[in-house]
C-alpha atoms as a PDB file:
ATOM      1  CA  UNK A   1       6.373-163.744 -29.074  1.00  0.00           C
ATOM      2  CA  UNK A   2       6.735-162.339 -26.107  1.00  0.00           C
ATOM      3  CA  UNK A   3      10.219-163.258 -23.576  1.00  0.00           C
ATOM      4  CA  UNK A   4      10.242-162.117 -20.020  1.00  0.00           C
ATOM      5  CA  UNK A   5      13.987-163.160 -18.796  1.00  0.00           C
ATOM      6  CA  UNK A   6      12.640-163.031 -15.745  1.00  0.00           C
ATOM      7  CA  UNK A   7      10.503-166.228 -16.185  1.00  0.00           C
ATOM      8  CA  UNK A   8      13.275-167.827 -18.013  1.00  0.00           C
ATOM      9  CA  UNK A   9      13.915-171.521 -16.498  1.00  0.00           C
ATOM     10  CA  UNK A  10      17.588-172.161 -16.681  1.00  0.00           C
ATOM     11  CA  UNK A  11      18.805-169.267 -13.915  1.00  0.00           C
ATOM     12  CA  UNK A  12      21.893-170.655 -14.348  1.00  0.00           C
ATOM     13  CA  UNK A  13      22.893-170.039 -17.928  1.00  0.00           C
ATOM     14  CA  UNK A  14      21.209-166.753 -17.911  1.00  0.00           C
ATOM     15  CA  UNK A  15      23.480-165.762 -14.886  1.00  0.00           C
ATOM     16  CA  UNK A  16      26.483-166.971 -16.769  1.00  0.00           C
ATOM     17  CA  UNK A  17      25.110-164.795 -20.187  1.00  0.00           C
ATOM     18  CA  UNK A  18      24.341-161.355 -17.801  1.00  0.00           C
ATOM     19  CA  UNK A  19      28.070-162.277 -15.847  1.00  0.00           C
ATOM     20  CA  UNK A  20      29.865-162.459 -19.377  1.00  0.00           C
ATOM     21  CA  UNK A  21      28.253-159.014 -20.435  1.00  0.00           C
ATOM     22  CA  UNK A  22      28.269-157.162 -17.174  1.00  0.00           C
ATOM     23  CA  UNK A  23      32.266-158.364 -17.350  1.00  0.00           C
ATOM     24  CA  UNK A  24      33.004-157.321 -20.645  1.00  0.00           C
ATOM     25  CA  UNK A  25      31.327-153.552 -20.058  1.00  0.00           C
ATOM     26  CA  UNK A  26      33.261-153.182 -17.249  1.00  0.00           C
ATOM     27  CA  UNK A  27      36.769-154.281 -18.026  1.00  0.00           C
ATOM     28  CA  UNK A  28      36.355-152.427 -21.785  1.00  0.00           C
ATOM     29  CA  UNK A  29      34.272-149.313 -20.925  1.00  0.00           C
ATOM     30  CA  UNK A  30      31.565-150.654 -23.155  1.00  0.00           C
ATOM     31  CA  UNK A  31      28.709-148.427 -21.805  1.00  0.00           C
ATOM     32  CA  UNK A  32      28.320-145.195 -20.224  1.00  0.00           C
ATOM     33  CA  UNK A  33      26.455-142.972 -18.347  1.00  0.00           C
ATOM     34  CA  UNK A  34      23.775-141.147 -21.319  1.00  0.00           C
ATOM     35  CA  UNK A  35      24.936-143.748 -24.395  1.00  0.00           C
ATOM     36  CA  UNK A  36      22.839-144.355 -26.943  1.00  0.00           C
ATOM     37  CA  UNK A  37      23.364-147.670 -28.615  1.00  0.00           C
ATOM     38  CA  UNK A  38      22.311-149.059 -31.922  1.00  0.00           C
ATOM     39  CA  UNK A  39      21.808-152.588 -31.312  1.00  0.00           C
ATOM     40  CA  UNK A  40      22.638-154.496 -34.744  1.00  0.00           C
ATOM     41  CA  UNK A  41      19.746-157.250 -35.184  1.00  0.00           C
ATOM     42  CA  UNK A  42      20.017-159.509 -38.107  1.00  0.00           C
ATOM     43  CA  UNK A  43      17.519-162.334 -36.744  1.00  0.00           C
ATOM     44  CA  UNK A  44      20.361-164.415 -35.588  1.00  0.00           C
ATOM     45  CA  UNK A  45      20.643-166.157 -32.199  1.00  0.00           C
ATOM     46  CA  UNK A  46      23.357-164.103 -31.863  1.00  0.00           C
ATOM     47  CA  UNK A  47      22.159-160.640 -32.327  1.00  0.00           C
ATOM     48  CA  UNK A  48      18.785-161.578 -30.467  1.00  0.00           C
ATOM     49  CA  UNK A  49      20.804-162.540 -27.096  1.00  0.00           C
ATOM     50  CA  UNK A  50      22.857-159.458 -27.261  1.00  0.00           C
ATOM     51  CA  UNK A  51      19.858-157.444 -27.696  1.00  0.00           C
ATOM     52  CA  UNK A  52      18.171-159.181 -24.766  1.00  0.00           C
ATOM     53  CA  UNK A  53      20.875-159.252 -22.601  1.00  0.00           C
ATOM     54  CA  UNK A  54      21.870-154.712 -23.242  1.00  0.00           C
ATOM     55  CA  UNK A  55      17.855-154.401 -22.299  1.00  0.00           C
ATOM     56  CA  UNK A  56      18.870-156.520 -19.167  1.00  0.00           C
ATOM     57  CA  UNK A  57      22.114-154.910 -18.279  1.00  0.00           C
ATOM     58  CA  UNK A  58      20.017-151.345 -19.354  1.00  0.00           C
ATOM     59  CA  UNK A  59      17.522-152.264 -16.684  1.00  0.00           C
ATOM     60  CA  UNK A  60      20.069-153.280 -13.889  1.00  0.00           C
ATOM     61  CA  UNK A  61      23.054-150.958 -14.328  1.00  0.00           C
ATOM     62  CA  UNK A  62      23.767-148.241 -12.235  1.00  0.00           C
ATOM     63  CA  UNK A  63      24.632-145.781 -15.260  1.00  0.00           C
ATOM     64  CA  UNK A  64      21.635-144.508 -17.795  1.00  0.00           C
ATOM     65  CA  UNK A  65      21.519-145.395 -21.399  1.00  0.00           C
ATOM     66  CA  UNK A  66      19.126-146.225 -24.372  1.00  0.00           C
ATOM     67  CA  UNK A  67      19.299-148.978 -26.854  1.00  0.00           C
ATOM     68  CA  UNK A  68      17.410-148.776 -30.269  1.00  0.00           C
ATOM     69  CA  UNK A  69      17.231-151.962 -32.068  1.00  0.00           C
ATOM     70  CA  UNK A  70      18.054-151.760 -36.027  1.00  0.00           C
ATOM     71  CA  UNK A  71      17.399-154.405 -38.588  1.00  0.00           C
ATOM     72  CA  UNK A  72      19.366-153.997 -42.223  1.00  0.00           C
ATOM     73  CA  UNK A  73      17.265-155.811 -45.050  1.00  0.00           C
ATOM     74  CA  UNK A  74      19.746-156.336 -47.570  1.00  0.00           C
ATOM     75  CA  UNK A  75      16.772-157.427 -49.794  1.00  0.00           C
ATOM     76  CA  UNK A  76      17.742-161.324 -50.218  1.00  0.00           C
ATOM     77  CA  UNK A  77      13.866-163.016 -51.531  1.00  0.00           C
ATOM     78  CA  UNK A  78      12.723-164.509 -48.517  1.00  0.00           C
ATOM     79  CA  UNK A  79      14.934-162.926 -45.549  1.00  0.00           C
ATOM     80  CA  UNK A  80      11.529-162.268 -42.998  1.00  0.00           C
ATOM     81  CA  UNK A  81      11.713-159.358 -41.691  1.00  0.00           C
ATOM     82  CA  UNK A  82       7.939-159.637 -40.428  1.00  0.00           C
ATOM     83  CA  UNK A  83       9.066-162.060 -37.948  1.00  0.00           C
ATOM     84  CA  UNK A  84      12.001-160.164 -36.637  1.00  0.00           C
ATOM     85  CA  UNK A  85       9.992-156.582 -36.760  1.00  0.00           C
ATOM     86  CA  UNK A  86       7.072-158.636 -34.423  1.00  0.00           C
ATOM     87  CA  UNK A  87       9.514-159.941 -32.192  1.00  0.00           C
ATOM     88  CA  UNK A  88      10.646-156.708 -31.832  1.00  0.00           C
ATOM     89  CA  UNK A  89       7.304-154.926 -31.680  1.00  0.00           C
ATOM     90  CA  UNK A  90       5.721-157.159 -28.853  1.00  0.00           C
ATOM     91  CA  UNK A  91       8.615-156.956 -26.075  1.00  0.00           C
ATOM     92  CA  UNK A  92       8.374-153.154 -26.322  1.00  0.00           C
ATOM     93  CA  UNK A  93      11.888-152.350 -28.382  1.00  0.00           C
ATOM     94  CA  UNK A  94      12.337-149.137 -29.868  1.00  0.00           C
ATOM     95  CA  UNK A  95      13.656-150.062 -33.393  1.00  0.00           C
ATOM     96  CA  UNK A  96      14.110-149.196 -37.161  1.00  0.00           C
ATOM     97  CA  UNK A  97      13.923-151.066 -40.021  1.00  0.00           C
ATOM     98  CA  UNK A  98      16.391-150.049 -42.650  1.00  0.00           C
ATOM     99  CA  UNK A  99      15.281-151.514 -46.403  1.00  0.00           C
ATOM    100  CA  UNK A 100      18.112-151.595 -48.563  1.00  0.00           C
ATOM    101  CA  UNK A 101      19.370-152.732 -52.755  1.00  0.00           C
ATOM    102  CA  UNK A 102      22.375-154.297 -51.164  1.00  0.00           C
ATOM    103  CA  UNK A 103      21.837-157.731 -52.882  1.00  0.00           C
ATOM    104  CA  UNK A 104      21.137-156.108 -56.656  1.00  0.00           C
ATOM    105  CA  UNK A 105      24.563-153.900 -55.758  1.00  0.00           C
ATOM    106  CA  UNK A 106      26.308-157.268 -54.721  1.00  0.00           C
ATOM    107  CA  UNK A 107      24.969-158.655 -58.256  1.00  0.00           C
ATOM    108  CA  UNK A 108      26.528-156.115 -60.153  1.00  0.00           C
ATOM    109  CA  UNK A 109      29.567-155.152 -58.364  1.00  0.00           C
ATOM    110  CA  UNK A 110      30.959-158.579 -57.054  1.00  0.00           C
ATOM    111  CA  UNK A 111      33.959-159.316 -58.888  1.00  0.00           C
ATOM    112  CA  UNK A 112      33.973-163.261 -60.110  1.00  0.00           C
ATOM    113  CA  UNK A 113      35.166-165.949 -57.697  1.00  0.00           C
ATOM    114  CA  UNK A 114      35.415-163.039 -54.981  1.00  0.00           C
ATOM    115  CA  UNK A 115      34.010-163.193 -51.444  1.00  0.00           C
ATOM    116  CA  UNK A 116      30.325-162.839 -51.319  1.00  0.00           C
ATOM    117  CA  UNK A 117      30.200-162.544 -47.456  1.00  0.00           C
ATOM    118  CA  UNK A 118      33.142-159.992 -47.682  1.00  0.00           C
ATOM    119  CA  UNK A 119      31.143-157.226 -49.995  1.00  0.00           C
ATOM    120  CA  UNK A 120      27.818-158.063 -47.949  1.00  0.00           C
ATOM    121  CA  UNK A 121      29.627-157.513 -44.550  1.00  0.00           C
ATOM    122  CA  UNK A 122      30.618-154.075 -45.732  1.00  0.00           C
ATOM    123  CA  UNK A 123      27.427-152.501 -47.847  1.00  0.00           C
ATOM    124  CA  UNK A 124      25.555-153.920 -44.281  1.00  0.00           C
ATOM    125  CA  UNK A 125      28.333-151.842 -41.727  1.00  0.00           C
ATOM    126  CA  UNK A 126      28.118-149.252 -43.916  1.00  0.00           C
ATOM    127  CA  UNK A 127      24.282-149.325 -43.204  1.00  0.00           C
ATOM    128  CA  UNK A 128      24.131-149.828 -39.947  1.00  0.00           C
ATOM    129  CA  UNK A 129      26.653-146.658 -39.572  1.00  0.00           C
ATOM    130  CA  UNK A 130      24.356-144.623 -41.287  1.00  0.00           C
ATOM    131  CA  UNK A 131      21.480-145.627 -39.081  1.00  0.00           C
ATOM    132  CA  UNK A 132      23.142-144.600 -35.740  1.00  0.00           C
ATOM    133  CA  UNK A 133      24.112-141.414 -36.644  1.00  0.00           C
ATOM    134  CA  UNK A 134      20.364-140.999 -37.614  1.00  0.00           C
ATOM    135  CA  UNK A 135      18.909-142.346 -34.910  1.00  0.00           C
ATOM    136  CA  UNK A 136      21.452-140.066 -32.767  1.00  0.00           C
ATOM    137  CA  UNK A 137      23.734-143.225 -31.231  1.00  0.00           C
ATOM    138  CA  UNK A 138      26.795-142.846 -30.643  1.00  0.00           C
ATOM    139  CA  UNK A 139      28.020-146.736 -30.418  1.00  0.00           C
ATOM    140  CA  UNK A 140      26.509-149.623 -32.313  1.00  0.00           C
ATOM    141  CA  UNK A 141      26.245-152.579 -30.568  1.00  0.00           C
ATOM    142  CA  UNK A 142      27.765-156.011 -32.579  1.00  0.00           C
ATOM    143  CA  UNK A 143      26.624-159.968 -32.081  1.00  0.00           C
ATOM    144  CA  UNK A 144      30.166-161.277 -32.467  1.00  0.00           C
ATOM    145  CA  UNK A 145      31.169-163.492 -29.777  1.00  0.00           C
ATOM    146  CA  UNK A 146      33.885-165.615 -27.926  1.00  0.00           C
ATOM    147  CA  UNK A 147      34.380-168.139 -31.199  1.00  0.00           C
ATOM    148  CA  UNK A 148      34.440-165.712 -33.420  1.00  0.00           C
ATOM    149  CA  UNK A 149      37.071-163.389 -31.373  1.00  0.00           C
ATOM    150  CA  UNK A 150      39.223-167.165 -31.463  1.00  0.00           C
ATOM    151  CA  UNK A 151      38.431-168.223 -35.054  1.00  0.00           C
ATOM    152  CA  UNK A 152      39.630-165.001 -36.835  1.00  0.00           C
ATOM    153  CA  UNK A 153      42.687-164.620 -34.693  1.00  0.00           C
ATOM    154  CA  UNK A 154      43.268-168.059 -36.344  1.00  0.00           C
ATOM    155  CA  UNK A 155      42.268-167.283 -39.656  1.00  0.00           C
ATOM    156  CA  UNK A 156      44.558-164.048 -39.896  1.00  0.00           C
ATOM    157  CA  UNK A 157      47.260-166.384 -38.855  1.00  0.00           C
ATOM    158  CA  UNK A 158      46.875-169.101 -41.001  1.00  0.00           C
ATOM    159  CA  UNK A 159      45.803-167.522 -44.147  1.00  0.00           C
ATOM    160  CA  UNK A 160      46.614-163.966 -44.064  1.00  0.00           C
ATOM    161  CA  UNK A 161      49.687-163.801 -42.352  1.00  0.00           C
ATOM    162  CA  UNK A 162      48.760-161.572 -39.357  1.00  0.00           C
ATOM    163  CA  UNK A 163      48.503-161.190 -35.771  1.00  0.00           C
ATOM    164  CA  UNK A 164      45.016-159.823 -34.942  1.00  0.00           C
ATOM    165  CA  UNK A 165      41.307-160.538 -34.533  1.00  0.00           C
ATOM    166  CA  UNK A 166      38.704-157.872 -33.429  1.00  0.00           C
ATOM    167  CA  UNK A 167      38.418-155.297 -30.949  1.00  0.00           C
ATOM    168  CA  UNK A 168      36.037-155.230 -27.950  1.00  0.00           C
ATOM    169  CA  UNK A 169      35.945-151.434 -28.812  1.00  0.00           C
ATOM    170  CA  UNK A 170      36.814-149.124 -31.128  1.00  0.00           C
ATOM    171  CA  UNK A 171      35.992-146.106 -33.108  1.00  0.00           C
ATOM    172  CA  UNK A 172      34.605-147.312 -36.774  1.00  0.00           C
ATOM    173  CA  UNK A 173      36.060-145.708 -39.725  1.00  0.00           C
ATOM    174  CA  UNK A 174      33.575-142.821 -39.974  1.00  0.00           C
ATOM    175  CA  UNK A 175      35.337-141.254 -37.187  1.00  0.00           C
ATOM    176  CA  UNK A 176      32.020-140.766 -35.151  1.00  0.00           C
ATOM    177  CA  UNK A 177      30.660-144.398 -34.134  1.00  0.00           C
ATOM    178  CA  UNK A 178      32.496-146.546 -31.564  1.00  0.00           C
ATOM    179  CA  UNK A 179      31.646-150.094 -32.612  1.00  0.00           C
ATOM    180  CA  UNK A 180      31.325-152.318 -29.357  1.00  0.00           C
ATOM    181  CA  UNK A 181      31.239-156.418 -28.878  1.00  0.00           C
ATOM    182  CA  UNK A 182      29.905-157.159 -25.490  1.00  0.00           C
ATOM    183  CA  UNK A 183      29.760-160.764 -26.003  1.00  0.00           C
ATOM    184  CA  UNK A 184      33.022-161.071 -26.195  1.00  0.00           C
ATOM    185  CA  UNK A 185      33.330-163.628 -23.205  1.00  0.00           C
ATOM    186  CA  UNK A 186      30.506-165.771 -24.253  1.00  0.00           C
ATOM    187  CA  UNK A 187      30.993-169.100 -25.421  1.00  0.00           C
ATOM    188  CA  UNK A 188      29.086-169.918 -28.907  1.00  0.00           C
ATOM    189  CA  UNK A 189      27.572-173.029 -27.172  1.00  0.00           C
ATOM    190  CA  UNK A 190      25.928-171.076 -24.427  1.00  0.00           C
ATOM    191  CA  UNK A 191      24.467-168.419 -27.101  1.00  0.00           C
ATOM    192  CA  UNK A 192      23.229-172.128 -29.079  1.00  0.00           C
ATOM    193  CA  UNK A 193      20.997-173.361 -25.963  1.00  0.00           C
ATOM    194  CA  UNK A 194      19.977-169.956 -24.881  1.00  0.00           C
ATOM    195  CA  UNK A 195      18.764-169.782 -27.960  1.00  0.00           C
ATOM    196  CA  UNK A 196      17.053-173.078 -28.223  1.00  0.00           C
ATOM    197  CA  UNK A 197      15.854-172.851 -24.854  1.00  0.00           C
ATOM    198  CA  UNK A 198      13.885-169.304 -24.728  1.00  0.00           C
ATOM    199  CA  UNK A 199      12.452-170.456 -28.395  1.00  0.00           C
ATOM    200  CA  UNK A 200      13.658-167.213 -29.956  1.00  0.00           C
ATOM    201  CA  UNK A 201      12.129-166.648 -33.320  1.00  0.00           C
ATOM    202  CA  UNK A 202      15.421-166.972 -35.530  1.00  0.00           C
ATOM    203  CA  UNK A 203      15.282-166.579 -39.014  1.00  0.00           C
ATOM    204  CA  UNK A 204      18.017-167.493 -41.962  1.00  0.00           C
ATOM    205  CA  UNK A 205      19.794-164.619 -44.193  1.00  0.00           C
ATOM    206  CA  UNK A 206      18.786-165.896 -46.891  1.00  0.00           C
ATOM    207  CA  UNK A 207      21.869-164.838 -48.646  1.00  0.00           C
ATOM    208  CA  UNK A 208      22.571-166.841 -51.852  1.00  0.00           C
ATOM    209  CA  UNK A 209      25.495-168.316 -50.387  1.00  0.00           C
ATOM    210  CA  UNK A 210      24.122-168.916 -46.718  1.00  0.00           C
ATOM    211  CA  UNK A 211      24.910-172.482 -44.821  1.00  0.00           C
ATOM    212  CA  UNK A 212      28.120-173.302 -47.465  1.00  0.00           C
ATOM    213  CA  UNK A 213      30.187-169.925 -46.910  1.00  0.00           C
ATOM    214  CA  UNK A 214      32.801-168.969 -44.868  1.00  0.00           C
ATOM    215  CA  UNK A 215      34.503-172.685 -45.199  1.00  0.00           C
ATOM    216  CA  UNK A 216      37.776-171.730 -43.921  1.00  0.00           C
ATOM    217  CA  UNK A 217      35.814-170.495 -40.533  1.00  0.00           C
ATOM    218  CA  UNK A 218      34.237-173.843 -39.941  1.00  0.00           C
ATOM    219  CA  UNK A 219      37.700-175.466 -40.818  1.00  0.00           C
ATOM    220  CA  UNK A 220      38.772-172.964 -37.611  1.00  0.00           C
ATOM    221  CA  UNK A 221      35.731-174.486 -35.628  1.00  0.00           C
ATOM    222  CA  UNK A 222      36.535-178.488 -36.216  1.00  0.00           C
ATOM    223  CA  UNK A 223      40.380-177.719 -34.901  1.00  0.00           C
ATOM    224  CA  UNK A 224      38.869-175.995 -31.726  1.00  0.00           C
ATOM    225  CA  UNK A 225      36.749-178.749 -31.448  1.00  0.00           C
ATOM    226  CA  UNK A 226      39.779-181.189 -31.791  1.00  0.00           C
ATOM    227  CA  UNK A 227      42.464-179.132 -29.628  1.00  0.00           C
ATOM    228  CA  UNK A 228      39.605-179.118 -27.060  1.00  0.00           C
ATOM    229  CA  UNK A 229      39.616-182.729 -26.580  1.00  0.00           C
ATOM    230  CA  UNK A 230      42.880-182.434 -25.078  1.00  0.00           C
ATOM    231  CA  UNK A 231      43.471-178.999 -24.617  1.00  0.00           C
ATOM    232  CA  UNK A 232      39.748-178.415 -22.246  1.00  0.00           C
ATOM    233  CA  UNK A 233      40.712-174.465 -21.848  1.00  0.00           C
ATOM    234  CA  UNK A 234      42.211-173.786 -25.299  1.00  0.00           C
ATOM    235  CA  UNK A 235      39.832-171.608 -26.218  1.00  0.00           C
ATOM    236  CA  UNK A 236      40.184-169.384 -22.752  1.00  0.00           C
ATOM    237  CA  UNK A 237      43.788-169.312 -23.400  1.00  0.00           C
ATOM    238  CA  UNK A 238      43.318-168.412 -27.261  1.00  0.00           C
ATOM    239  CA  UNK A 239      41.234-165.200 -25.814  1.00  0.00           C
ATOM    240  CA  UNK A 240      43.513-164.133 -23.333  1.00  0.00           C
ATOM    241  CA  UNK A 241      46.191-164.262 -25.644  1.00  0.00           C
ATOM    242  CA  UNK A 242      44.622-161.496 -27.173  1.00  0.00           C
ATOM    243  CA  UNK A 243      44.721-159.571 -24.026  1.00  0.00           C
ATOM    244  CA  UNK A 244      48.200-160.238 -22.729  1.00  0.00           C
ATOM    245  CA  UNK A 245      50.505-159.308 -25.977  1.00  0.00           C
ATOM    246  CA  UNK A 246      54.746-158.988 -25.454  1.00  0.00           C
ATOM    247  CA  UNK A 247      55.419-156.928 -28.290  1.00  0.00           C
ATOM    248  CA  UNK A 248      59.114-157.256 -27.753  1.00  0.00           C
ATOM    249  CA  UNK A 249      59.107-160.699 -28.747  1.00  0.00           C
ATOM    250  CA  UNK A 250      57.074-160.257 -31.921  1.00  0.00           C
ATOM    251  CA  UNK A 251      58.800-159.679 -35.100  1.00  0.00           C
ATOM    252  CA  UNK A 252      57.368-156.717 -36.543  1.00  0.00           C
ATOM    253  CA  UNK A 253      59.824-154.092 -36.956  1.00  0.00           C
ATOM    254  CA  UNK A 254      57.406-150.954 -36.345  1.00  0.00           C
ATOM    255  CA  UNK A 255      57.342-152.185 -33.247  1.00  0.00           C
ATOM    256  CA  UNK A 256      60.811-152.592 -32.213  1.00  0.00           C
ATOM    257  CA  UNK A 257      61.531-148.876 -32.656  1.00  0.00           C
ATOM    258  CA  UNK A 258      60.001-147.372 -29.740  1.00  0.00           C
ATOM    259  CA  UNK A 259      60.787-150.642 -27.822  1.00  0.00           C
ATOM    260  CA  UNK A 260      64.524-150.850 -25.464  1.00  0.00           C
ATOM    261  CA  UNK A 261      66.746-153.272 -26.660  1.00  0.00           C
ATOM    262  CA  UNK A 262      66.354-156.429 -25.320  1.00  0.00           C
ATOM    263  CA  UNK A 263      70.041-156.856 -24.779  1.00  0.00           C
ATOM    264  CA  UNK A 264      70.595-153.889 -22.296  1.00  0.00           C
ATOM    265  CA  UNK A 265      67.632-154.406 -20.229  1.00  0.00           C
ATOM    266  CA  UNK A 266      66.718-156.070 -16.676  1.00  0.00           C
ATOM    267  CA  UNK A 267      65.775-159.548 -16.865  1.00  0.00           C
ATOM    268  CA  UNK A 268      62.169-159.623 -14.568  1.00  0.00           C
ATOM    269  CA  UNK A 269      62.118-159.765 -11.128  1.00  0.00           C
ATOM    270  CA  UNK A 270      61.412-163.606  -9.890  1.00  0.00           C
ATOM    271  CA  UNK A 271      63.097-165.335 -13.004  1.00  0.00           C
ATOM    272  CA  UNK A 272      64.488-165.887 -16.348  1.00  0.00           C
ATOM    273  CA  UNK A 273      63.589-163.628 -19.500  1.00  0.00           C
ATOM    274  CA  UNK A 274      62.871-167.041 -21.180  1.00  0.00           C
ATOM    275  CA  UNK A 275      60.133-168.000 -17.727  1.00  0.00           C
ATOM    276  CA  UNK A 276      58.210-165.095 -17.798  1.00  0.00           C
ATOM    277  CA  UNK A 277      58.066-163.847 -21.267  1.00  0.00           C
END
């Protein structure tokens, strides 16, 4: 199929998608002037609209990059790649399709009653790192958005005993790729009827495991859903949380080193330590 944005009904929701990305590029540094970005595209909703909405923003900005689309086959029986590769092929994306063992390594490897998504997750980075520094990117582009920024803050709190989610940008652990997220500020919901609504061709992982993993996630998604009811903006706050951390009032130790102590400093101009902190 073919998808001109342009012609795209709902103006609305596509303005909201471009504002969210344009946003996140700017306040993170996302893109630059002569980038070339691996785009990550599984056949998700996901991946499709961030792919879609970099060839917008490439088309628009003021600053000159390339994006090259790359698909990992992690060789699952019946993951179509035919229908991702035409989607690709007819709206003129440069792209490479990367074949891999992954799921006869996961076979063999996976130690019993361990995460299948876990060991997947990290033969497929591992992949995709390869491919940009083939392909000569220097940042790979990744489909996680708002909910998932929210729902693994939560699950590192709840089950791992941590204070963290994911980065908007950062340099992967080859030392050469900087991994970027520029759907950060995108709602799931508005990815969902983009989706729906411009009838992109999205295909299932086919993973052994696919629609019943990850159950502690969805258990993160049904108390969003709940909080929301009362809390309308709980998931705004949740993601600026992120953004606006007071380290001094944390308990982790490596921190309070290089930090003054709290009992010899100023209290804040225009109130109480306890108000503003």
């Amino acid at each position: 199929m073919t998808l001109a944005l342009n012609e795209f009904e709902n103006k609305g929701l596509l303005r909201r998608l471009r504002h969210g990305v344009g946003r996140a590029v700017a306040d993170f540094g996302l893109i630059e002037e002569g980038d070339r970005v691996a785009v990550a595209v599984s056949g998700g909703k996901d991946s499709y609209t961030l792919l879609l909405l970099l060839e917008e923003l490439r088309r628009r900005a003021p600053v000159s990059f390339e994006i090259v689309a790359v698909n990992i086959d992690s060789g699952y029986p019946g993951y179509r790649t035919d229908v991702i590769e035409r989607f690709l092929r007819e709206n003129g994306f440069t792209y490479r399709m990367v074949p891999t063992e992954h799921y006869a390594l996961i076979q063999e490897k996976r130690r019993p009653g361990s995460s299948y998504c876990s060991i997947c997750a990290r033969f497929k980075r591992g992949a995709l790192y390869t491919a940009a520094q083939e392909l000569g990117c220097n940042k790979l582009a990744l489909g996680h958005h708002q909910d998932d920024f929210i729902e693994t803050l939560l699950l590192n709190q709840f089950f791992v005993g941590s204070l963290k989610s994911m980065a908007a940008s950062m340099l992967a652990d080859n030392g050469e790729t900087v991994v970027i997220r520029p759907l950060v500020y995108l709602p799931e919901e508005d990815i969902i009827r983009f989706s729906r609504e411009a009838a992109l061709p999205v295909v299932c992982c086919c993973c052994p495991v696919c629609g019943t993993a990850d159950l502690q996630r969805k258990r993160m998604k049904r108390l969003l859903k709940e909080l929301e009811k009362d809390i309308p903006h709980v998931k705004n706050s949740l993601l600026k949380a992120i953004s606006n951390v007071h380290p001094r009032h944390l308990l982790d130790r490596r921190l309070q080193v290089a930090l003054p102590d709290p009992c010899t400093s100023a209290p804040p101009l225009g109130g109480t330590d306890g108000q503003h902190g």
